[in-house]
C-alpha atoms as a PDB file:
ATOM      1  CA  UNK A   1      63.859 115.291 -79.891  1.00  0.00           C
ATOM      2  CA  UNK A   2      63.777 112.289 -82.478  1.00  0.00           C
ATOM      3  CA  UNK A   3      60.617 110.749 -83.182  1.00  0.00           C
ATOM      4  CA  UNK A   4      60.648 107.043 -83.737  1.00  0.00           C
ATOM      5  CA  UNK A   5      59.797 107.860 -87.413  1.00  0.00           C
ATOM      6  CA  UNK A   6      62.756 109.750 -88.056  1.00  0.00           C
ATOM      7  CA  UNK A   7      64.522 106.622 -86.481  1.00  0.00           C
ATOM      8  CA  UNK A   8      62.472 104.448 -88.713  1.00  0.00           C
ATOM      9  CA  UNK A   9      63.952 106.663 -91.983  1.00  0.00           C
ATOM     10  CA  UNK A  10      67.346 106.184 -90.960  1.00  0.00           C
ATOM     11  CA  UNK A  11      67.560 102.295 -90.477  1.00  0.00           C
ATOM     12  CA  UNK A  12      65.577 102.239 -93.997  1.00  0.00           C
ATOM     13  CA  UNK A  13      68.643 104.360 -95.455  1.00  0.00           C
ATOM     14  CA  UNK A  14      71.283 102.349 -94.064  1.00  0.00           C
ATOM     15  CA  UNK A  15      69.466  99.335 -94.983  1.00  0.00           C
ATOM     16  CA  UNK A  16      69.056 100.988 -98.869  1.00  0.00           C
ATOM     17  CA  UNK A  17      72.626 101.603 -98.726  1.00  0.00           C
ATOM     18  CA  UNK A  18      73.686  98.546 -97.968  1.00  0.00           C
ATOM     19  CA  UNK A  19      70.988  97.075-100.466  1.00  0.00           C
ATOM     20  CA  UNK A  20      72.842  98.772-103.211  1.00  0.00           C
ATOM     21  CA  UNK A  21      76.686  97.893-102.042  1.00  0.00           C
ATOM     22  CA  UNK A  22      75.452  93.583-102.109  1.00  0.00           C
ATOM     23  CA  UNK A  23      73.302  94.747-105.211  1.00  0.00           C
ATOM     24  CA  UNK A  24      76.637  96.100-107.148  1.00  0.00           C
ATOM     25  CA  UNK A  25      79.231  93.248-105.373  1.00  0.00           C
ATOM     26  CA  UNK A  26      76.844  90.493-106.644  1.00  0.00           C
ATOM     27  CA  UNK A  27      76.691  92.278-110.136  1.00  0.00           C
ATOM     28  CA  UNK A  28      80.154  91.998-110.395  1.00  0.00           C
ATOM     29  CA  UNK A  29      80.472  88.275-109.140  1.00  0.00           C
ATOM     30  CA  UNK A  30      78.486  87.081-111.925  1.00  0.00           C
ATOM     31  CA  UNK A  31      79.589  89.068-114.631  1.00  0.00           C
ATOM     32  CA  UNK A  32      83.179  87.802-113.754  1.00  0.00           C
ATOM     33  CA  UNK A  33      81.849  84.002-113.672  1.00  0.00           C
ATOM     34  CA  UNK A  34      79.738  84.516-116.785  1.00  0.00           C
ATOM     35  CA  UNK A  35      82.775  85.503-118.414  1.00  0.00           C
ATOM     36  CA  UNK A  36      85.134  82.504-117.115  1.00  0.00           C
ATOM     37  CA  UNK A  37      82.114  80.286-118.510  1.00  0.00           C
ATOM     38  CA  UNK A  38      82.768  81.935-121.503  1.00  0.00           C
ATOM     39  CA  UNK A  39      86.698  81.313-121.955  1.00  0.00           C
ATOM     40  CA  UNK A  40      85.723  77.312-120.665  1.00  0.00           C
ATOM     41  CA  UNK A  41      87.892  75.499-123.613  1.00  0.00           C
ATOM     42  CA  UNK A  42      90.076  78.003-125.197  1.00  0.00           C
ATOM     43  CA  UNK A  43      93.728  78.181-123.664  1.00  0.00           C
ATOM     44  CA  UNK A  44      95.587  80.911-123.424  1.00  0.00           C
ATOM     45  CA  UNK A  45      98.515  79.307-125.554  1.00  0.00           C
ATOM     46  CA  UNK A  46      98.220  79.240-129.450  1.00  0.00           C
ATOM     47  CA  UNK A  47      97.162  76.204-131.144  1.00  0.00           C
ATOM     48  CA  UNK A  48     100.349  74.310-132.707  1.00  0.00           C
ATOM     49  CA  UNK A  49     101.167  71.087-135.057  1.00  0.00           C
ATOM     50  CA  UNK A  50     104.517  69.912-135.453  1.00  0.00           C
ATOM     51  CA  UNK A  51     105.740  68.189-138.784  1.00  0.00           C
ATOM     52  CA  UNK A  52     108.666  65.766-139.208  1.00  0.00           C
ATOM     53  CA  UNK A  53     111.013  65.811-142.283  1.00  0.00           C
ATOM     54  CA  UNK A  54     113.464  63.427-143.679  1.00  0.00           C
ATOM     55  CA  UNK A  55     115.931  63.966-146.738  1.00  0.00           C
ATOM     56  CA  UNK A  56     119.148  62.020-147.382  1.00  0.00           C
ATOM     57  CA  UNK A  57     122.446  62.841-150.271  1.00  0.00           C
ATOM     58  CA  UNK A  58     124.801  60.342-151.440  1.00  0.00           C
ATOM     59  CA  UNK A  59     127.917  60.782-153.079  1.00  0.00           C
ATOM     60  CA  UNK A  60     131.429  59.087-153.031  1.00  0.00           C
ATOM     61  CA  UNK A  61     133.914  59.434-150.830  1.00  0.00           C
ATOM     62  CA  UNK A  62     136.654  61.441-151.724  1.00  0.00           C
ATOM     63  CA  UNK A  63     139.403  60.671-148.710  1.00  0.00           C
ATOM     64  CA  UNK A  64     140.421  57.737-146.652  1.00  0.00           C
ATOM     65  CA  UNK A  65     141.901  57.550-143.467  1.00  0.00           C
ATOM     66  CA  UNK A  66     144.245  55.077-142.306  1.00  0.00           C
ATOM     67  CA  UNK A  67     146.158  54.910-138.429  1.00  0.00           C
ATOM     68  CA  UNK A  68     149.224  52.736-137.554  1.00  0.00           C
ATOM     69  CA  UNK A  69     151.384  52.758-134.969  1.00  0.00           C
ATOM     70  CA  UNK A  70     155.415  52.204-134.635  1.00  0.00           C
ATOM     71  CA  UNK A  71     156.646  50.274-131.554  1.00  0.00           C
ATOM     72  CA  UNK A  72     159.936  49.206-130.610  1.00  0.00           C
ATOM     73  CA  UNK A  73     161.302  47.823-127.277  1.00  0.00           C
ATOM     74  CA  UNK A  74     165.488  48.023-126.463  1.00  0.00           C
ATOM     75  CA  UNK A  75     167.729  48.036-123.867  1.00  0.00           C
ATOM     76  CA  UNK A  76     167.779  52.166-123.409  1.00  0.00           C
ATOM     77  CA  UNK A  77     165.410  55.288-124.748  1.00  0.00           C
ATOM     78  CA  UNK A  78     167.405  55.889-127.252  1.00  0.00           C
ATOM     79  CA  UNK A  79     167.840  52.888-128.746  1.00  0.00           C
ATOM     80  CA  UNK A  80     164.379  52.013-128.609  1.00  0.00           C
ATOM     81  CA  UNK A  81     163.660  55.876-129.823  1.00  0.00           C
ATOM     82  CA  UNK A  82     165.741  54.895-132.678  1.00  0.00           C
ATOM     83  CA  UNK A  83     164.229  51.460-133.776  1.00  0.00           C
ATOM     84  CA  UNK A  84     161.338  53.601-134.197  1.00  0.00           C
ATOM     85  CA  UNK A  85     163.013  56.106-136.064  1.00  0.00           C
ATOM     86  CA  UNK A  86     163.912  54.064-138.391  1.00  0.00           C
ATOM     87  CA  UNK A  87     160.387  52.147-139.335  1.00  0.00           C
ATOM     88  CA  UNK A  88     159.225  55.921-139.229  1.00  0.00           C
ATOM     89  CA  UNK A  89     161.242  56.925-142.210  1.00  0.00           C
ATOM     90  CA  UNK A  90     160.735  53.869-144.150  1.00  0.00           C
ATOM     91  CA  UNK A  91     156.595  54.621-143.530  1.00  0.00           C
ATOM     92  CA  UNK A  92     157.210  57.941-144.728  1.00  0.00           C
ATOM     93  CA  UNK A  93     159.160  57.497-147.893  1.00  0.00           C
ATOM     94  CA  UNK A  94     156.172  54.632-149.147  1.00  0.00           C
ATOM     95  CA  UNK A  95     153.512  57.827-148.192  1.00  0.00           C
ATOM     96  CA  UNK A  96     155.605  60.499-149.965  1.00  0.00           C
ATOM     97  CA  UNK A  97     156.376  58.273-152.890  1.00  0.00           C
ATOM     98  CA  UNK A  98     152.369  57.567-153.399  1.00  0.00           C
ATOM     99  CA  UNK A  99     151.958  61.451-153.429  1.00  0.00           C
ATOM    100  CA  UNK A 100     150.468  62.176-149.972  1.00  0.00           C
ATOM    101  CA  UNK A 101     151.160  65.656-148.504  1.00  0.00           C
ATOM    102  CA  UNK A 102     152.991  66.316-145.643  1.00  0.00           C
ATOM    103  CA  UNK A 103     149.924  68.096-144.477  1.00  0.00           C
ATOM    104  CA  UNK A 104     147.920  64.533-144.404  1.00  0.00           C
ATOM    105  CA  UNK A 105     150.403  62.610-142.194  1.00  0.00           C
ATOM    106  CA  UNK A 106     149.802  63.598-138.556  1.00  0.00           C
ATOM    107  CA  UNK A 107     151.777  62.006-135.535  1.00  0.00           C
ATOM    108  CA  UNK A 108     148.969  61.598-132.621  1.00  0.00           C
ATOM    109  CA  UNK A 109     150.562  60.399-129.655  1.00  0.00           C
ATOM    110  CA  UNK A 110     154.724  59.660-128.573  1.00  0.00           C
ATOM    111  CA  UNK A 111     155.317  57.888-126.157  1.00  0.00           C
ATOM    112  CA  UNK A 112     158.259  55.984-124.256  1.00  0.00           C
ATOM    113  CA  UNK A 113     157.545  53.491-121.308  1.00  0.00           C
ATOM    114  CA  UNK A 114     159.972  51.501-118.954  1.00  0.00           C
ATOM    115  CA  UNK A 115     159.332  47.839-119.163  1.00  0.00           C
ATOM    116  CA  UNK A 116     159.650  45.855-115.522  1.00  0.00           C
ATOM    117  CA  UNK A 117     160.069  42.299-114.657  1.00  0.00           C
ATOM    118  CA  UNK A 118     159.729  40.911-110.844  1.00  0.00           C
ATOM    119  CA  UNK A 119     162.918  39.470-109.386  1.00  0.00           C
ATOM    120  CA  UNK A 120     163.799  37.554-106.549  1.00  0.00           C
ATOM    121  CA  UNK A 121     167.478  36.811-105.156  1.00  0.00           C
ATOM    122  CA  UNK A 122     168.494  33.683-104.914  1.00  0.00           C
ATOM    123  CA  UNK A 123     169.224  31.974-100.961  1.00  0.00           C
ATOM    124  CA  UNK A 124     171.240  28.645-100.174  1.00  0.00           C
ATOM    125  CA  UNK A 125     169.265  26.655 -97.969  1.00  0.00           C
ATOM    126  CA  UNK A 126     170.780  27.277 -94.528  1.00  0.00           C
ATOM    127  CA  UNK A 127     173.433  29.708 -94.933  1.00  0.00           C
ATOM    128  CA  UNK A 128     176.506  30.544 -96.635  1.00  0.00           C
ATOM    129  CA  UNK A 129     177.965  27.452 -95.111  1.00  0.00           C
ATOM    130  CA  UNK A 130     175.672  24.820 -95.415  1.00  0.00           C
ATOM    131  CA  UNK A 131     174.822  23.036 -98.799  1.00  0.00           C
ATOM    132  CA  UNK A 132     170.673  22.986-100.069  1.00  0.00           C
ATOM    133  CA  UNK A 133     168.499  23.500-102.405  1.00  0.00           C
ATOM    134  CA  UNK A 134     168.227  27.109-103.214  1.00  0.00           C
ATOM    135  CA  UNK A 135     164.933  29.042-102.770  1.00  0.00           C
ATOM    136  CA  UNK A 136     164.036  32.973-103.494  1.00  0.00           C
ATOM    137  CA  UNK A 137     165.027  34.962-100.789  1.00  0.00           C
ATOM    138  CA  UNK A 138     161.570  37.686-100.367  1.00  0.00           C
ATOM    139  CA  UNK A 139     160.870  40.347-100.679  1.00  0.00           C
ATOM    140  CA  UNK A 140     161.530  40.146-104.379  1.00  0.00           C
ATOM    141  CA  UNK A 141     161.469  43.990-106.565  1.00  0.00           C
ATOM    142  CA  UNK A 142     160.467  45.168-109.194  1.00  0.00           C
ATOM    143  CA  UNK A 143     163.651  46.088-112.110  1.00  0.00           C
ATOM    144  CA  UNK A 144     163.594  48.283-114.978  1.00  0.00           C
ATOM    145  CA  UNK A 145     164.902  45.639-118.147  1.00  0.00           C
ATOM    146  CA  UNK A 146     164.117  48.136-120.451  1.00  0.00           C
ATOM    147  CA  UNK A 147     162.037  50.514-122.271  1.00  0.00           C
ATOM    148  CA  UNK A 148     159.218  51.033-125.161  1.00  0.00           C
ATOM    149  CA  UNK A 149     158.939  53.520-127.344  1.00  0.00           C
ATOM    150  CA  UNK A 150     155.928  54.028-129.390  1.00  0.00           C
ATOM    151  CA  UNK A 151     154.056  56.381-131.973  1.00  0.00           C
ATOM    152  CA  UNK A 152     150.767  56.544-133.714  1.00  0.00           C
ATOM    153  CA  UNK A 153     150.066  58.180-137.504  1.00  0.00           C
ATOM    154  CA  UNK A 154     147.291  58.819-138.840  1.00  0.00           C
ATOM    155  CA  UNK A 155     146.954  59.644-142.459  1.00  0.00           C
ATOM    156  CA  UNK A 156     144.656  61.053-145.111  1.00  0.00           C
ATOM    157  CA  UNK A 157     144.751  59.515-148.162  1.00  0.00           C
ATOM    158  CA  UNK A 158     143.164  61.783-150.876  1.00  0.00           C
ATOM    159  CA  UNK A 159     143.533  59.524-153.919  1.00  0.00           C
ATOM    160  CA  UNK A 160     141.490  56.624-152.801  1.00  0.00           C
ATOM    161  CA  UNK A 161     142.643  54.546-155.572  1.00  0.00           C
ATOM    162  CA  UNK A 162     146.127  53.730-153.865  1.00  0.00           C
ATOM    163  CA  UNK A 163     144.375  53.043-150.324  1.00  0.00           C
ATOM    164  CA  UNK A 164     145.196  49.144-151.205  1.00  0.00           C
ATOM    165  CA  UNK A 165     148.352  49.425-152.147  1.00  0.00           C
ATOM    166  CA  UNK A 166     149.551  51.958-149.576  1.00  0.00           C
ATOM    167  CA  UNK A 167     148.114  49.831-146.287  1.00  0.00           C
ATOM    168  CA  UNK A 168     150.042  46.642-148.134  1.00  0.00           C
ATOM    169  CA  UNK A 169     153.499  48.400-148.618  1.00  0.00           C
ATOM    170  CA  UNK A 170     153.107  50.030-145.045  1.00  0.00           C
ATOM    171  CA  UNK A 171     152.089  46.044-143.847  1.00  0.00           C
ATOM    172  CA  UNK A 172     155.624  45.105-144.635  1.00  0.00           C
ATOM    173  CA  UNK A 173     157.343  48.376-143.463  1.00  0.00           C
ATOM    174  CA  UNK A 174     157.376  47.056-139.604  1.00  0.00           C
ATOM    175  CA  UNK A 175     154.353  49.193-138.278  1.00  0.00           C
ATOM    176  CA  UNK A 176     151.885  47.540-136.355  1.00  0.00           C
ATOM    177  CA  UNK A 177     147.793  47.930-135.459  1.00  0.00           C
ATOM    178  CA  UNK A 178     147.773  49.094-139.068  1.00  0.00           C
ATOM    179  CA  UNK A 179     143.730  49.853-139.297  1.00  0.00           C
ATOM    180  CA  UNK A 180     141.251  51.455-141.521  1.00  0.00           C
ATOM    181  CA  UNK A 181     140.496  52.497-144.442  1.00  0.00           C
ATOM    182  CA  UNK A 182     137.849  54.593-143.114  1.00  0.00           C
ATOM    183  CA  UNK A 183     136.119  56.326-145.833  1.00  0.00           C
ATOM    184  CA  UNK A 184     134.630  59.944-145.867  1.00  0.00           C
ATOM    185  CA  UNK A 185     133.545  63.223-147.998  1.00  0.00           C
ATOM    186  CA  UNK A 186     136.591  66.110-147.244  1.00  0.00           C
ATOM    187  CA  UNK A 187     133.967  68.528-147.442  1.00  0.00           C
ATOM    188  CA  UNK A 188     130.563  67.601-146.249  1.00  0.00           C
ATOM    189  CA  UNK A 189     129.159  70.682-145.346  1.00  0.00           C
ATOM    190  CA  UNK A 190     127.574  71.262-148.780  1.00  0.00           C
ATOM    191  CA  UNK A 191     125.751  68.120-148.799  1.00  0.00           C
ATOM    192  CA  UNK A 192     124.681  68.441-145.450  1.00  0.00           C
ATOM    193  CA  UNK A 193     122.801  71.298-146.371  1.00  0.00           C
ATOM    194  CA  UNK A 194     121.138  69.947-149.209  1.00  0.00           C
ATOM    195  CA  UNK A 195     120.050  67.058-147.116  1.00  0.00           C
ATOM    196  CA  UNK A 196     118.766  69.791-144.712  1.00  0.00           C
ATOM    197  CA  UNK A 197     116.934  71.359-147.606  1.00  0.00           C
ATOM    198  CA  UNK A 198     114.996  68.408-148.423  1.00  0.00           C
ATOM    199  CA  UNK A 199     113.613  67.596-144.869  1.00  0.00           C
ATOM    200  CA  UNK A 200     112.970  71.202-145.053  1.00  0.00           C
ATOM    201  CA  UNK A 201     110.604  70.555-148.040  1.00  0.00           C
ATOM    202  CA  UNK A 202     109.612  67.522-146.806  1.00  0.00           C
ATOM    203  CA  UNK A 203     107.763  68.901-144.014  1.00  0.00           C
ATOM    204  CA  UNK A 204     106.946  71.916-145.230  1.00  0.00           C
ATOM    205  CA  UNK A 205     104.790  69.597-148.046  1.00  0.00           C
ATOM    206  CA  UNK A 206     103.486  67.557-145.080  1.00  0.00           C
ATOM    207  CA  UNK A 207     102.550  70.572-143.505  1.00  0.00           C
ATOM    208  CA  UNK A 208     100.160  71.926-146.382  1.00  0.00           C
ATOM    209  CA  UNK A 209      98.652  69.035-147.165  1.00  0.00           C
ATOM    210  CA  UNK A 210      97.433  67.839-143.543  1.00  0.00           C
ATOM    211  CA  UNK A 211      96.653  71.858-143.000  1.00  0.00           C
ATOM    212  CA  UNK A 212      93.917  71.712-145.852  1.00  0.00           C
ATOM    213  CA  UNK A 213      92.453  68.864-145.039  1.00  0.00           C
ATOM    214  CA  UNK A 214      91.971  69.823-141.391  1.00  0.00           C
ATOM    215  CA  UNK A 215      90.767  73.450-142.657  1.00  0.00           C
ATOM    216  CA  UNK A 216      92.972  75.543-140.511  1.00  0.00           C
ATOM    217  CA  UNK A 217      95.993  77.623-141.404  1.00  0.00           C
ATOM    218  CA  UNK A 218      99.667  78.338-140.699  1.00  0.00           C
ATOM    219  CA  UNK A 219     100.259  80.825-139.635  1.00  0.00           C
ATOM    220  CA  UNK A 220     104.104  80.776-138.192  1.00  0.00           C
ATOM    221  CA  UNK A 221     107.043  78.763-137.672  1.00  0.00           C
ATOM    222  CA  UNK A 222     107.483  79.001-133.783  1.00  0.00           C
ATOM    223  CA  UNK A 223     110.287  75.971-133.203  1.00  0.00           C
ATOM    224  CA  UNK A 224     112.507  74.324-135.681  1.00  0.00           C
ATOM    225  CA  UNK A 225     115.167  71.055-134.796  1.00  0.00           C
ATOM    226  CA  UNK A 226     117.841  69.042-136.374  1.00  0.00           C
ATOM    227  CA  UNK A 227     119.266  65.648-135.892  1.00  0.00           C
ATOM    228  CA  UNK A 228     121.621  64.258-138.496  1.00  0.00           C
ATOM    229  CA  UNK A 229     123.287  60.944-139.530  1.00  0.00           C
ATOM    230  CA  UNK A 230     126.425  60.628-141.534  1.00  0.00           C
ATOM    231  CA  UNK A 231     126.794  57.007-141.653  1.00  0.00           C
ATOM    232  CA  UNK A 232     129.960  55.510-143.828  1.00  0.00           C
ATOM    233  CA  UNK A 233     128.570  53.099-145.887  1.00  0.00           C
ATOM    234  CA  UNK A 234     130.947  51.127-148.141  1.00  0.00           C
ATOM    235  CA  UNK A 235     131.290  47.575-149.799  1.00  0.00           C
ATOM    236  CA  UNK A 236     133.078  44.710-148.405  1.00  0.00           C
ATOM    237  CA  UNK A 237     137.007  44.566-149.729  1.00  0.00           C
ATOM    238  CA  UNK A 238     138.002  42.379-152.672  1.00  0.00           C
ATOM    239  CA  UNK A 239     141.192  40.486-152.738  1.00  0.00           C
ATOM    240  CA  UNK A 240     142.903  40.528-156.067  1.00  0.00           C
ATOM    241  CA  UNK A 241     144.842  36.989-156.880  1.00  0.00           C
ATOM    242  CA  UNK A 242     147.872  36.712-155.503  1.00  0.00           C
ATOM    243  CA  UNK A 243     150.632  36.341-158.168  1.00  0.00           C
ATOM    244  CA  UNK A 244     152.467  32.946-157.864  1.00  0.00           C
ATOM    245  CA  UNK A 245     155.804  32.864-155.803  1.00  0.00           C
ATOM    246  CA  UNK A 246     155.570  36.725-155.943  1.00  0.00           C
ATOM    247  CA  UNK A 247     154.299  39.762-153.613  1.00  0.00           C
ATOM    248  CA  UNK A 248     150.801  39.751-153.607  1.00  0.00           C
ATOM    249  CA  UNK A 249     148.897  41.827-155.459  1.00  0.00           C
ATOM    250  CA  UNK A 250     147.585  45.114-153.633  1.00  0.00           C
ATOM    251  CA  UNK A 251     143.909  44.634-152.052  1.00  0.00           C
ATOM    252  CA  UNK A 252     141.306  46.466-154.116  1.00  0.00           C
ATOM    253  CA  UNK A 253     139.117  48.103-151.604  1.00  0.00           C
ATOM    254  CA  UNK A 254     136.015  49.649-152.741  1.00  0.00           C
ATOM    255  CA  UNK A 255     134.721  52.774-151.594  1.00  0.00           C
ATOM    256  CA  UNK A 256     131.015  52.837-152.044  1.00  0.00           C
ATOM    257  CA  UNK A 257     128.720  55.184-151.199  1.00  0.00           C
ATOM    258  CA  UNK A 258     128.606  57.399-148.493  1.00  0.00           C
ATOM    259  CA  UNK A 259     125.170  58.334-147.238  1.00  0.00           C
ATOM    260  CA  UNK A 260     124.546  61.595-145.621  1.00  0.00           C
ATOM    261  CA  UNK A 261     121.104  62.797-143.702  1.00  0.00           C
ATOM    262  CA  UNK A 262     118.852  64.958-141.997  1.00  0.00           C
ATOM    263  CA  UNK A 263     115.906  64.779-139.728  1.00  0.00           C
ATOM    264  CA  UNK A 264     114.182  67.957-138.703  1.00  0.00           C
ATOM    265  CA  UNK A 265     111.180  68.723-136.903  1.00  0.00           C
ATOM    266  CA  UNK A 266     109.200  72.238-137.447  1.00  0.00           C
ATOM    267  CA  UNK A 267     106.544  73.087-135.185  1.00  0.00           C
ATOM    268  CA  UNK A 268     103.376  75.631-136.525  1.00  0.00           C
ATOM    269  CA  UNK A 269     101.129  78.251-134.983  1.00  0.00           C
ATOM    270  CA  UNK A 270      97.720  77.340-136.614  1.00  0.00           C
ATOM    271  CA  UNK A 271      94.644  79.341-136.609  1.00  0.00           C
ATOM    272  CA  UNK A 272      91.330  77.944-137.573  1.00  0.00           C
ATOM    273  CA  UNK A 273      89.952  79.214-140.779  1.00  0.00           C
END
């Protein structure tokens, strides 16, 4: 039969037990807040700095674009299909004759369009037997008078120097919304990476200079962006005199400079030293 001491040794065993479970539960409860204290400020993401750079090219332009378009309205299509036809060639033959390429004239858009006007017939007051002032009998309709045929050219003019006198000659050939020059580089793809290059450099320098002085180091590039401008940048035109009682003199259209740039942004992992 159990005495109460042996009852006695088995509630202080449970209670030991027990003792030793909260004992190794609290243990770990403040080792794992002991270490959160410890990682208080330091984030699990790497430490970064981000640099801007700028560098910019300029050269000449080496093309020019010009855009017209050819219009004529007649009676049918065809005839007005043929007006146009007929500027067209003229246009052409000043182009060829000033050495541009076949390859350099493109035809954007053709078109052909039916021109309406509104009409009304015409009533005698009262009837066909009675005498009145006439008024419009409704409803009036709309009627097809004829048509409009249209296309716009655009051209690229490689020797820039005849830009003046090709838009006057082409003035006088019958072609209409005659616009430009616009200037540009035919190849800019070369410069545009040497203006990349030198916001490259740019913040690259930047990048050394404020990482010594803060006493930390790069470590690696982890993000790198690009924006560019390519603005055309060229001088107002310049009328040459006009020669008396004659055909003025072409306009003398200078080209400038264009100006072509990068902006890039490259972002660091730094470490402190």
């Amino acid at each position: 039969m159990e005495t109460l001491d042996d009852y006695k040794k088995k509630i202080f065993k449970v209670l030991f037990v027990l003792l030793i479970i909260l004992s190794a539960y609290f243990a770990v409860k403040i080792f794992s807040e002991i270490k959160k204290d410890s990682m208080l400020g330091q984030s699990l993401e790497p430490a970064t700095i981000s640099f801007s750079g700028h560098g910019e090219v300029t050269a000449v332009p080496d093309i020019a674009n010009i855009y017209f378009t050819i219009s004529k309205d007649d009676k049918t299509v065809k005839d007005a299909q043929v007006g146009v036809v007929v500027i067209e060639k003229k246009a052409l033959d000043i182009l060829k004759a000033k050495g541009v390429a076949d390859k350099d004239i493109k035809t954007a858009n053709a078109s052909f369009n039916p021109k309406y006007e509104y009409k009304q017939a015409i009533c005698p007051a009262g009837g066909a037997e009675m005498t009145g002032p006439a008024y419009y009998c409704p409803p009036g309709r709309q009627v097809v008078v004829g048509y409009t045929a249209s296309e716009s050219i655009t051209v690229k003019i490689r020797n820039t120097d005849d830009v003046g006198a090709i838009m006057q000659e082409l003035g006088m050939s019958g072609v209409s919304n005659l616009s430009g020059p616009n200037f540009a580089i035919d190849n800019e793809d070369g410069l545009k990476a040497e203006a990349r290059k030198k916001a490259i450099d740019d913040a690259k320098a930047k990048a050394k200079i404020l990482a010594k002085d803060l006493g930390v180091r790069l470590v690696k590039i982890t993000s790198f962006s690009e924006s560019g401008n390519y603005p055309i940048m060229y001088a107002k035109t310049a009328m040459m005199d006009s020669a008396a009682g004659g055909t003025p003199a072409p306009a003398v259209i200078p080209k400038g400079e264009n100006t072509i740039s990068s902006d890039i942004t490259i972002t660091y992992e730094i470490r402190q030293d």
